[in-house]
PDB file of N, CA and C in Angstrom:
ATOM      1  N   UNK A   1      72.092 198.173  31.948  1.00  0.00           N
ATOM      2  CA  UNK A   1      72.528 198.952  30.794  1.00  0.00           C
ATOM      3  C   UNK A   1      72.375 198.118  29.529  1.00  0.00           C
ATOM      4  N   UNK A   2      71.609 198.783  28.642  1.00  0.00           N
ATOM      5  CA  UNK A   2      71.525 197.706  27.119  1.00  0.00           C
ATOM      6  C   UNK A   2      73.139 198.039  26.533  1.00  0.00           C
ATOM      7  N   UNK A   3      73.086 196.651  25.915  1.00  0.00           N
ATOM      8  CA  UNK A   3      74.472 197.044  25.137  1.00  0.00           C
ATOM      9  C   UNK A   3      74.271 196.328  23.878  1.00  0.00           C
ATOM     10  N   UNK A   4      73.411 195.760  23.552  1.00  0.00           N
ATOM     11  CA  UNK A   4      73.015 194.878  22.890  1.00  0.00           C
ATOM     12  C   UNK A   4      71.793 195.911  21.890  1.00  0.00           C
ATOM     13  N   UNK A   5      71.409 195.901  22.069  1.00  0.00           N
ATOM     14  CA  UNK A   5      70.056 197.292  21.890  1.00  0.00           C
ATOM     15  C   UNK A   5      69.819 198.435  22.056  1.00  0.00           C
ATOM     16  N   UNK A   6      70.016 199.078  20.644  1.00  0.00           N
ATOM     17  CA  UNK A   6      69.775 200.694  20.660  1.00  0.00           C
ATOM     18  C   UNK A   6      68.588 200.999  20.894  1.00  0.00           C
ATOM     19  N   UNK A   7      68.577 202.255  21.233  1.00  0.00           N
ATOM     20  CA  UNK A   7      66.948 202.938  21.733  1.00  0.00           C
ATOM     21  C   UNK A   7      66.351 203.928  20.978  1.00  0.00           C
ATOM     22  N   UNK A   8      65.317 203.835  20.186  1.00  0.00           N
ATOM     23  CA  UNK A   8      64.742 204.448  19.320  1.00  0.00           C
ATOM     24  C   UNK A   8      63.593 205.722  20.412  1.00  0.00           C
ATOM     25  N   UNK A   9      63.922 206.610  20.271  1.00  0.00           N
ATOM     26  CA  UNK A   9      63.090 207.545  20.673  1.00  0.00           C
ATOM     27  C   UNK A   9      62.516 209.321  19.724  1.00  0.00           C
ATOM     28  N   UNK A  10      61.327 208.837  20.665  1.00  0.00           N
ATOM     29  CA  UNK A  10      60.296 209.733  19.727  1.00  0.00           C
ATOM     30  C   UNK A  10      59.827 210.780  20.421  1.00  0.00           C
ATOM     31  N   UNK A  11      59.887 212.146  19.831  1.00  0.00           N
ATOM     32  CA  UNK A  11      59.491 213.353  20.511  1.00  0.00           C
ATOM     33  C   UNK A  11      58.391 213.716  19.351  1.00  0.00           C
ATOM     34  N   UNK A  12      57.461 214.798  20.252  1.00  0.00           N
ATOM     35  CA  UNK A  12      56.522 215.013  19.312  1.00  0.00           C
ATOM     36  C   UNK A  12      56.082 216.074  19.940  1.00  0.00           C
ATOM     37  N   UNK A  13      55.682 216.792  18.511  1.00  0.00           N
ATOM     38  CA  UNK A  13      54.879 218.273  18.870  1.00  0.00           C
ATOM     39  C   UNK A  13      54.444 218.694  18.139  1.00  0.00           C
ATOM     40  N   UNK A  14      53.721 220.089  18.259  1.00  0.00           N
ATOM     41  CA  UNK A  14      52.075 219.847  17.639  1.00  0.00           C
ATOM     42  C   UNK A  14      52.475 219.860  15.930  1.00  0.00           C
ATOM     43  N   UNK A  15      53.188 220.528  15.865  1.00  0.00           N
ATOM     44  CA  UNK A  15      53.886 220.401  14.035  1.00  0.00           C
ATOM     45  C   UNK A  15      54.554 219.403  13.695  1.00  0.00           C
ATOM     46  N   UNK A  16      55.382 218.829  14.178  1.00  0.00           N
ATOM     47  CA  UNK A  16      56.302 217.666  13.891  1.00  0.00           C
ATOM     48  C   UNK A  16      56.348 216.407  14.675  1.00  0.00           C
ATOM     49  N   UNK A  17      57.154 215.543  13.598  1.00  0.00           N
ATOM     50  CA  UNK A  17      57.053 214.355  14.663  1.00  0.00           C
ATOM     51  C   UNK A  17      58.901 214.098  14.673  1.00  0.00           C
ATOM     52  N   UNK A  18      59.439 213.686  15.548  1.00  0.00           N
ATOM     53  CA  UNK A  18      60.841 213.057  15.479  1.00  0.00           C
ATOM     54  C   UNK A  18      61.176 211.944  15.888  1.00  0.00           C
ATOM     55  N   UNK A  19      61.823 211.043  15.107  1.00  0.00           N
ATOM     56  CA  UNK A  19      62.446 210.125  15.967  1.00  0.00           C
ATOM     57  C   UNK A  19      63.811 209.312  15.558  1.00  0.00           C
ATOM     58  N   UNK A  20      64.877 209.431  16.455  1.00  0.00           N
ATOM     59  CA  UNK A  20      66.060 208.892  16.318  1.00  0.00           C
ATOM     60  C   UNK A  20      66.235 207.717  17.023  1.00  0.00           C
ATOM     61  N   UNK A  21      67.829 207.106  16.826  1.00  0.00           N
ATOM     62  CA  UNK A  21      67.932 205.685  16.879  1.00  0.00           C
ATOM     63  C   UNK A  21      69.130 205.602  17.900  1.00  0.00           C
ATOM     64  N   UNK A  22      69.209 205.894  18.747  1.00  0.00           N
ATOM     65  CA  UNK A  22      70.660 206.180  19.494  1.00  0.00           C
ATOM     66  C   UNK A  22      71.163 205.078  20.443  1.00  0.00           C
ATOM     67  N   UNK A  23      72.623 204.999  20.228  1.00  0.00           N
ATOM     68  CA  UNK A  23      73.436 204.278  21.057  1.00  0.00           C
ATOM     69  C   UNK A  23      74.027 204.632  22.453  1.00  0.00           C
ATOM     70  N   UNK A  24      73.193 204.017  23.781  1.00  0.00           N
ATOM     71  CA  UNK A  24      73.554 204.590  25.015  1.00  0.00           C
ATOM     72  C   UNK A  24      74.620 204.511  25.398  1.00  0.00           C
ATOM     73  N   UNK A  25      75.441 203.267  25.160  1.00  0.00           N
ATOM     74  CA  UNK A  25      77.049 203.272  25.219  1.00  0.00           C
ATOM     75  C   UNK A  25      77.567 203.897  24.896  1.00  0.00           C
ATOM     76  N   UNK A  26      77.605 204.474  23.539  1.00  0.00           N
ATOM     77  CA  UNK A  26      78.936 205.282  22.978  1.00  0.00           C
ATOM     78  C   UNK A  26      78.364 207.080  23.278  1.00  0.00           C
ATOM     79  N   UNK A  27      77.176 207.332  23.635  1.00  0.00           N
ATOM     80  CA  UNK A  27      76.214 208.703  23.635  1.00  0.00           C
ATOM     81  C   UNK A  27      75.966 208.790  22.206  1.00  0.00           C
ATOM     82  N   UNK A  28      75.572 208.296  20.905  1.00  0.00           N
ATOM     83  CA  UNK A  28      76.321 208.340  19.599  1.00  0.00           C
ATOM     84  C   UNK A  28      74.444 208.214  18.870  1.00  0.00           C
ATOM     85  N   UNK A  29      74.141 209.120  18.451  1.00  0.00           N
ATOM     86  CA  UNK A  29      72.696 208.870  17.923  1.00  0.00           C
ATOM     87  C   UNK A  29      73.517 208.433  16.313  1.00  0.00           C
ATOM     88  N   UNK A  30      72.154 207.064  15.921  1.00  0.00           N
ATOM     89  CA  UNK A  30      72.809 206.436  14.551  1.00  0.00           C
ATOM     90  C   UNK A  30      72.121 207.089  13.560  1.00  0.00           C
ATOM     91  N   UNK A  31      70.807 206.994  13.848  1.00  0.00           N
ATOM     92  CA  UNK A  31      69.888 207.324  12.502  1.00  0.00           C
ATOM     93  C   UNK A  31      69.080 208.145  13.259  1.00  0.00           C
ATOM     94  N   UNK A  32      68.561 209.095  12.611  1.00  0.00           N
ATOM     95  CA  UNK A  32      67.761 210.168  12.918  1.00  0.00           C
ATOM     96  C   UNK A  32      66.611 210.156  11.138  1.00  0.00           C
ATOM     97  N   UNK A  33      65.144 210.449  11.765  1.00  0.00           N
ATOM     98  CA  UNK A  33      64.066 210.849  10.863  1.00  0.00           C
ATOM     99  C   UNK A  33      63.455 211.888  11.587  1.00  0.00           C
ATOM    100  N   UNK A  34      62.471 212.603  10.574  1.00  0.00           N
ATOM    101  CA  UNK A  34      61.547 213.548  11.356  1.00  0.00           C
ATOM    102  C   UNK A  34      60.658 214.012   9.859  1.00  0.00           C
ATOM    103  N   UNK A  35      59.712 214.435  10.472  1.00  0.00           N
ATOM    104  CA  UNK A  35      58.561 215.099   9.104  1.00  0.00           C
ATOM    105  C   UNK A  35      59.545 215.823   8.733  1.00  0.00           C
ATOM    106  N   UNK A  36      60.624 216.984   9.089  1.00  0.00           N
ATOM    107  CA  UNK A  36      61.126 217.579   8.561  1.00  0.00           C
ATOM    108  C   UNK A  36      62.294 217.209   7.807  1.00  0.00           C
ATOM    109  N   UNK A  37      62.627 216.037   7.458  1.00  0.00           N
ATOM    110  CA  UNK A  37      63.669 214.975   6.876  1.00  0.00           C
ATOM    111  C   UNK A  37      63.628 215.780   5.218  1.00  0.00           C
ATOM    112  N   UNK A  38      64.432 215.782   4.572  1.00  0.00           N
ATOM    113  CA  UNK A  38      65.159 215.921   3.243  1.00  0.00           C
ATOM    114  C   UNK A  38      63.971 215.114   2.414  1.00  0.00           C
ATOM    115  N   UNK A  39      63.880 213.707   2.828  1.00  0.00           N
ATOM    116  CA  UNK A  39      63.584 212.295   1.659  1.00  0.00           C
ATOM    117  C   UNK A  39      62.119 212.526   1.794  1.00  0.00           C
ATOM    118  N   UNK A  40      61.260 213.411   2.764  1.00  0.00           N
ATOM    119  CA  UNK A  40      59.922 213.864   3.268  1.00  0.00           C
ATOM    120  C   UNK A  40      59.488 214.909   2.542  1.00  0.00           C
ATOM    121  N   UNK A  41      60.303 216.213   2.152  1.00  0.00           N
ATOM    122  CA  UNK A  41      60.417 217.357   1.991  1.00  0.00           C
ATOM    123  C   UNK A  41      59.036 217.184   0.376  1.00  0.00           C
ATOM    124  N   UNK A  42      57.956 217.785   0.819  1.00  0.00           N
ATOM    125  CA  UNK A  42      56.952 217.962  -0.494  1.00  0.00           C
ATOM    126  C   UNK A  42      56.036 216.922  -0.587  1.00  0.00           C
ATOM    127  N   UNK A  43      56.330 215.882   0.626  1.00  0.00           N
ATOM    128  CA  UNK A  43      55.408 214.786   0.659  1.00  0.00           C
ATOM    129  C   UNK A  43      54.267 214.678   1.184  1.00  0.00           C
ATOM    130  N   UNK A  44      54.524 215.585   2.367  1.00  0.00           N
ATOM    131  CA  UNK A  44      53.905 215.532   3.481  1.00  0.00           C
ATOM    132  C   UNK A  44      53.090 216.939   3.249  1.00  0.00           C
ATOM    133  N   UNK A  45      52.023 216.622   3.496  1.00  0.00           N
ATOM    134  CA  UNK A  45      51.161 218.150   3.567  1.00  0.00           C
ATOM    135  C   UNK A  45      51.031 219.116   5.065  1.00  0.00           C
ATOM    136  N   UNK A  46      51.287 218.136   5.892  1.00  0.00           N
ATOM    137  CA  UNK A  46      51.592 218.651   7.321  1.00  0.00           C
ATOM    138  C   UNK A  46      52.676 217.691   8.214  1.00  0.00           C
ATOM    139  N   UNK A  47      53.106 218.107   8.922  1.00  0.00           N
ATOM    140  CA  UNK A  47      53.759 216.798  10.208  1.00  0.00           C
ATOM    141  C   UNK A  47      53.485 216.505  11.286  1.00  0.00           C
ATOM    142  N   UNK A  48      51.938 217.196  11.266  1.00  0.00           N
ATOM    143  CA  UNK A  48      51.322 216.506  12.697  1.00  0.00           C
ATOM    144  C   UNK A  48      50.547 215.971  12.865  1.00  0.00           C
ATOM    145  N   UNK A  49      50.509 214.882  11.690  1.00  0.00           N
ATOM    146  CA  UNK A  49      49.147 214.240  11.753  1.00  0.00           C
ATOM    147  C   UNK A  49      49.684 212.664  11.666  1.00  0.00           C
ATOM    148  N   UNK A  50      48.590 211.963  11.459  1.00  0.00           N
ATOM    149  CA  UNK A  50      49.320 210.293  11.277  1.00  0.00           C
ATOM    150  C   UNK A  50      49.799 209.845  10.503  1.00  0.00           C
ATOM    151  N   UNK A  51      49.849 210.609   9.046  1.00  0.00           N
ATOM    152  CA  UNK A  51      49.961 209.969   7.964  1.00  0.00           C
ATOM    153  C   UNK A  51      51.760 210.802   7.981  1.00  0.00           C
ATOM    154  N   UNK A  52      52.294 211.618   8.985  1.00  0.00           N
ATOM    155  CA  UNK A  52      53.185 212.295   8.786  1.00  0.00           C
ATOM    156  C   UNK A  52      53.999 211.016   9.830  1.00  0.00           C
ATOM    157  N   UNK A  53      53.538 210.811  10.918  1.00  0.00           N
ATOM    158  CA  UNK A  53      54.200 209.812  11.984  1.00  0.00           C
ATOM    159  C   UNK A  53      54.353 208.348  10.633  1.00  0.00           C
ATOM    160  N   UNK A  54      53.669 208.110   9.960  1.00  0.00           N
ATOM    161  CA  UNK A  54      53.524 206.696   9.121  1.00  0.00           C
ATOM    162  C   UNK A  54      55.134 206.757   8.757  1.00  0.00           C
ATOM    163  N   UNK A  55      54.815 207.686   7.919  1.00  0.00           N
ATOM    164  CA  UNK A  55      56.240 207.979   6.843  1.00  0.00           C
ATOM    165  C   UNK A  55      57.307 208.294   7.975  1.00  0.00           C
ATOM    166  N   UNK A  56      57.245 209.080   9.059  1.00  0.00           N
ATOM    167  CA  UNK A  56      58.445 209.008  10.099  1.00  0.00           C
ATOM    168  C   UNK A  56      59.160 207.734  10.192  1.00  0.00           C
ATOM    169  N   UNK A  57      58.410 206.833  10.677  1.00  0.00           N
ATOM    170  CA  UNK A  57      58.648 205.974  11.362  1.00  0.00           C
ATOM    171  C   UNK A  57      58.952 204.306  10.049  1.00  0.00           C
ATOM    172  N   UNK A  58      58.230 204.413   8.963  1.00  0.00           N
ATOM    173  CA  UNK A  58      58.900 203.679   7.612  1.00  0.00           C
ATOM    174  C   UNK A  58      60.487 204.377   7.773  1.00  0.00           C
ATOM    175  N   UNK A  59      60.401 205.563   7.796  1.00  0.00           N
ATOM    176  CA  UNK A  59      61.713 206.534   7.224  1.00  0.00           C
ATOM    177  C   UNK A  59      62.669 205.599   8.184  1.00  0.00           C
ATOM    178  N   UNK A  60      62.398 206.270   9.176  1.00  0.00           N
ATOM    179  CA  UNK A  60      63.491 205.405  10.370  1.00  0.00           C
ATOM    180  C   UNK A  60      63.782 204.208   9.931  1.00  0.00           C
ATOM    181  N   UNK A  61      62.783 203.292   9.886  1.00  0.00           N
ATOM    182  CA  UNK A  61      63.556 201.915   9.880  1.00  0.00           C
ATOM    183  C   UNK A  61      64.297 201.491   8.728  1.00  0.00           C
ATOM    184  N   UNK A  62      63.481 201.967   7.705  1.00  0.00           N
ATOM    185  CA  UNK A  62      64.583 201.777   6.426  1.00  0.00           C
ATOM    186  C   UNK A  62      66.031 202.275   6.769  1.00  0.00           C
ATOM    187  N   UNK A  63      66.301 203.059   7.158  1.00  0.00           N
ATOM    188  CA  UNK A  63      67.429 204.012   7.724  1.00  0.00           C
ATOM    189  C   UNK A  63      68.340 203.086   8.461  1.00  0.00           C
ATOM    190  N   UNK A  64      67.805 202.602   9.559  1.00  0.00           N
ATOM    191  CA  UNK A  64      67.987 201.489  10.481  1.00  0.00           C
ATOM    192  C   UNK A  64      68.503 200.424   9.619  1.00  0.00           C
ATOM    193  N   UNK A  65      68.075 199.690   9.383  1.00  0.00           N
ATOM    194  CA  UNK A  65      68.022 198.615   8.678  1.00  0.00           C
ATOM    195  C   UNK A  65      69.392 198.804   7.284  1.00  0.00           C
ATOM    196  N   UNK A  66      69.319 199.523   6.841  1.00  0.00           N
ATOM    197  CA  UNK A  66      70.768 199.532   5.846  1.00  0.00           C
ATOM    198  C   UNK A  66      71.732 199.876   6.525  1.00  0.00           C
ATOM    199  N   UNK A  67      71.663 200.234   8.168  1.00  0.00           N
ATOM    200  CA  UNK A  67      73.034 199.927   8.767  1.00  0.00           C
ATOM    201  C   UNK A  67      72.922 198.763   9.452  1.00  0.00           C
ATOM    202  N   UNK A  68      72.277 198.035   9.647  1.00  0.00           N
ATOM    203  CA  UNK A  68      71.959 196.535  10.077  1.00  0.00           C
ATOM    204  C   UNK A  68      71.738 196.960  11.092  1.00  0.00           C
ATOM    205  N   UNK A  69      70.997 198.011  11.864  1.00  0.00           N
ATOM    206  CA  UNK A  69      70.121 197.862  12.872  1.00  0.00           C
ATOM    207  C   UNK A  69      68.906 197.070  13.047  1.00  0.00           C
ATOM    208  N   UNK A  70      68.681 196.186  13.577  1.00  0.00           N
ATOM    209  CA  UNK A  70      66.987 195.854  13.550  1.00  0.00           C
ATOM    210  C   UNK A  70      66.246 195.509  14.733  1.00  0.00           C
ATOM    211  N   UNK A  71      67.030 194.971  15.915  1.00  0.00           N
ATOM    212  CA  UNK A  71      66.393 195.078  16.959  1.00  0.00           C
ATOM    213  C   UNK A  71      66.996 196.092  18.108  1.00  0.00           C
ATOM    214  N   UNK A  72      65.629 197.036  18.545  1.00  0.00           N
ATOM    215  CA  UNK A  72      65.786 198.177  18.840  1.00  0.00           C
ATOM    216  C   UNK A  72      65.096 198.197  20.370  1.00  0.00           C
ATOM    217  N   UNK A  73      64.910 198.963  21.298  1.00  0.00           N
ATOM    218  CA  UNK A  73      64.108 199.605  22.234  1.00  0.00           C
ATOM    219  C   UNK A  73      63.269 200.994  22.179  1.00  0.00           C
ATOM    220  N   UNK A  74      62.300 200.720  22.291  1.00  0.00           N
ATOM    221  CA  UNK A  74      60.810 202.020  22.041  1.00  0.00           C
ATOM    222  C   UNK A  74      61.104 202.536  23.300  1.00  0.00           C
ATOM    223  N   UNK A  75      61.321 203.820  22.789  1.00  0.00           N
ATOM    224  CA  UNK A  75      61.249 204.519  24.167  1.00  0.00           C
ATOM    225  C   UNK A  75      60.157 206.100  23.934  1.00  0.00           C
ATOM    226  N   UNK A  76      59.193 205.480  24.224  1.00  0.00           N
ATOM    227  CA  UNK A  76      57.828 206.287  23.919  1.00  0.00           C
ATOM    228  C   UNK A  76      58.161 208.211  24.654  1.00  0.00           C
ATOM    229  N   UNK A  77      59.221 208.659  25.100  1.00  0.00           N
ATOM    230  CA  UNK A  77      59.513 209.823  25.654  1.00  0.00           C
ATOM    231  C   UNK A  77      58.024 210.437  26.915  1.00  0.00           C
ATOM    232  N   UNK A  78      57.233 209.432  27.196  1.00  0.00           N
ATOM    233  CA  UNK A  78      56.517 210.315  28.363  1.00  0.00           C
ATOM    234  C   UNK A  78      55.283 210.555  27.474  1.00  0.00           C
ATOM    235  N   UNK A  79      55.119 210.042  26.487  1.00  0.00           N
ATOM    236  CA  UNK A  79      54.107 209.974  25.634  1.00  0.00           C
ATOM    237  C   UNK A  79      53.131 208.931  25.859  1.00  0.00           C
ATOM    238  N   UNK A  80      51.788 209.132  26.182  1.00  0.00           N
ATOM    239  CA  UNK A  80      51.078 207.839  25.431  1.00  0.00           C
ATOM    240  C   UNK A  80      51.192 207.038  24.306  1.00  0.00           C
ATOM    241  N   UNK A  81      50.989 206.062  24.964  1.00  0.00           N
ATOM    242  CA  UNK A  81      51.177 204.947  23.372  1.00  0.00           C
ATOM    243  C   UNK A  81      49.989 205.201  22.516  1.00  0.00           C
ATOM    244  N   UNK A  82      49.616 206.127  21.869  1.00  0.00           N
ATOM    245  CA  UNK A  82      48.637 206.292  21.158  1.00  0.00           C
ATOM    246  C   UNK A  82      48.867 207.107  20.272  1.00  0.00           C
ATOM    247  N   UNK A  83      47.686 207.373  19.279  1.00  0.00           N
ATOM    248  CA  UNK A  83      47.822 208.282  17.977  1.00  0.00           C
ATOM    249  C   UNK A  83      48.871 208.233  17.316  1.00  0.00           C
ATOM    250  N   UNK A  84      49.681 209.077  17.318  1.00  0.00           N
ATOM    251  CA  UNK A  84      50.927 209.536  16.318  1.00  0.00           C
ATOM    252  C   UNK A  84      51.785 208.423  16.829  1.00  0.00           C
ATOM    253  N   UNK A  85      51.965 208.303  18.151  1.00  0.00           N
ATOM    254  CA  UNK A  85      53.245 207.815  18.694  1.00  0.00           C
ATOM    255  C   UNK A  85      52.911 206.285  17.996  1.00  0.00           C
ATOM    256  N   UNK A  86      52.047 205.447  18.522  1.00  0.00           N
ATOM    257  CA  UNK A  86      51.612 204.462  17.543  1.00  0.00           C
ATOM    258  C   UNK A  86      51.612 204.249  16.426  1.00  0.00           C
ATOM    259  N   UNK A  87      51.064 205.087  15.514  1.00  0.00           N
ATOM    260  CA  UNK A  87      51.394 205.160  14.199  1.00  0.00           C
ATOM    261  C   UNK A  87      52.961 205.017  13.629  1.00  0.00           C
ATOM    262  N   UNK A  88      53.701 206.108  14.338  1.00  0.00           N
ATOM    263  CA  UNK A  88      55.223 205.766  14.410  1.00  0.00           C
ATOM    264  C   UNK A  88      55.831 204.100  14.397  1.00  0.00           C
ATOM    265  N   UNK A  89      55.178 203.563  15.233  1.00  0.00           N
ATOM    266  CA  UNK A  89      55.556 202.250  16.274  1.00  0.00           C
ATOM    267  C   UNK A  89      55.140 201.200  15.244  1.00  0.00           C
ATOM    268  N   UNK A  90      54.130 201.689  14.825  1.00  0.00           N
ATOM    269  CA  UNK A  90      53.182 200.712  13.930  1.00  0.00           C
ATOM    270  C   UNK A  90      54.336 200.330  12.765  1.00  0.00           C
ATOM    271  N   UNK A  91      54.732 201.451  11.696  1.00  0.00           N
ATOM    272  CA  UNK A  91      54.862 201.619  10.644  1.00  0.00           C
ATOM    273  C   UNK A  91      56.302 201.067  10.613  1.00  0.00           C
ATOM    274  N   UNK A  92      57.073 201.398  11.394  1.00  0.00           N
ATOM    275  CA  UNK A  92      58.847 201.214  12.144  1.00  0.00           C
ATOM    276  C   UNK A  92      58.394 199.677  11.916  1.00  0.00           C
ATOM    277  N   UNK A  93      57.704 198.812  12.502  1.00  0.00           N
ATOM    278  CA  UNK A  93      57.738 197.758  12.766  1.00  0.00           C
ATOM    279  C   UNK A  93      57.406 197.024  11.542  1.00  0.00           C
ATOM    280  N   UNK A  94      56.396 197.309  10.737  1.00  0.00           N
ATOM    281  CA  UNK A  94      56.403 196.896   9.927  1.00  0.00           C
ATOM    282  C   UNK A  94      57.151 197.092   8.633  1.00  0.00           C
ATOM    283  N   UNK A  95      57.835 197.917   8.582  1.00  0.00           N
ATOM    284  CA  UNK A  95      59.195 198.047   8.132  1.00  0.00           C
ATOM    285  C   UNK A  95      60.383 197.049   8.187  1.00  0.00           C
ATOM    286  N   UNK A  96      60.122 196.433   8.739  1.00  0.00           N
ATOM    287  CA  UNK A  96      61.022 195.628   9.410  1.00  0.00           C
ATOM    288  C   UNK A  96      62.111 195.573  11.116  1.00  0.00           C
ATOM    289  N   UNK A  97      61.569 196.709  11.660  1.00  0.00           N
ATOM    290  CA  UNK A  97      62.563 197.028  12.910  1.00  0.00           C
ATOM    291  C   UNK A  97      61.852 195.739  14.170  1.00  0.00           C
ATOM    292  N   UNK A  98      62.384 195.262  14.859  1.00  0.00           N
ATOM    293  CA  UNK A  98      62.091 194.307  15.912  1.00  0.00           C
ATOM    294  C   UNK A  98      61.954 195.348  16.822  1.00  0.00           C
ATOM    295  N   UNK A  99      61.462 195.440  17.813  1.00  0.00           N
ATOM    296  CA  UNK A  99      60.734 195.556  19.467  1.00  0.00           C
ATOM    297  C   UNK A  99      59.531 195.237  19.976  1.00  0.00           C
TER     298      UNK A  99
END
């Protein structure tokens, strides 16, 4: 059981991308992003493409990170590590999130 490390997971579908930051101990999701996010709203010309996962996954970690989250667990949901989901992974990280 992590107790030490929240688990960032990412769902995806053909319009949107999502991904939250949740605590398995408490059942308690911390931070939540998605193309369909508020701080997104007019940015994005679609949310199913990569440039929509980019900004997901910046979104998240900034998010993360001003609650002093930073090292996390990828939990890719049954997804290939590729395209979007990557892009996500990519962008989170270089954001500053550790995994």
């Amino acid at each position: 059981m992590r107790t030490t490390r929240p688990r960032m997971s990412v769902c995806r579908t053909l319009k949107h991308i999502y991904a939250q930051i949740i605590d398995d101990v408490q059942s308690k999701t911390l931070v939540a992003a998605s193309s369909l996010s508020p701080e997104l709203a007019g940015k994005l010309k679609t949310g199913g493409n990569l440039a929509a996962a980019e900004a997901v996954g910046t979104l998240v970690a900034q998010k993360a990170l001003a609650q002093g989250l930073k090292g996390i667990v990828f939990d890719r949901g049954g997804h290939v590590y590729h395209g979007r989901i990557k892009a996500l992974a990519d962008a989170a990280r270089k954001a500053g999130l550790e995994f």
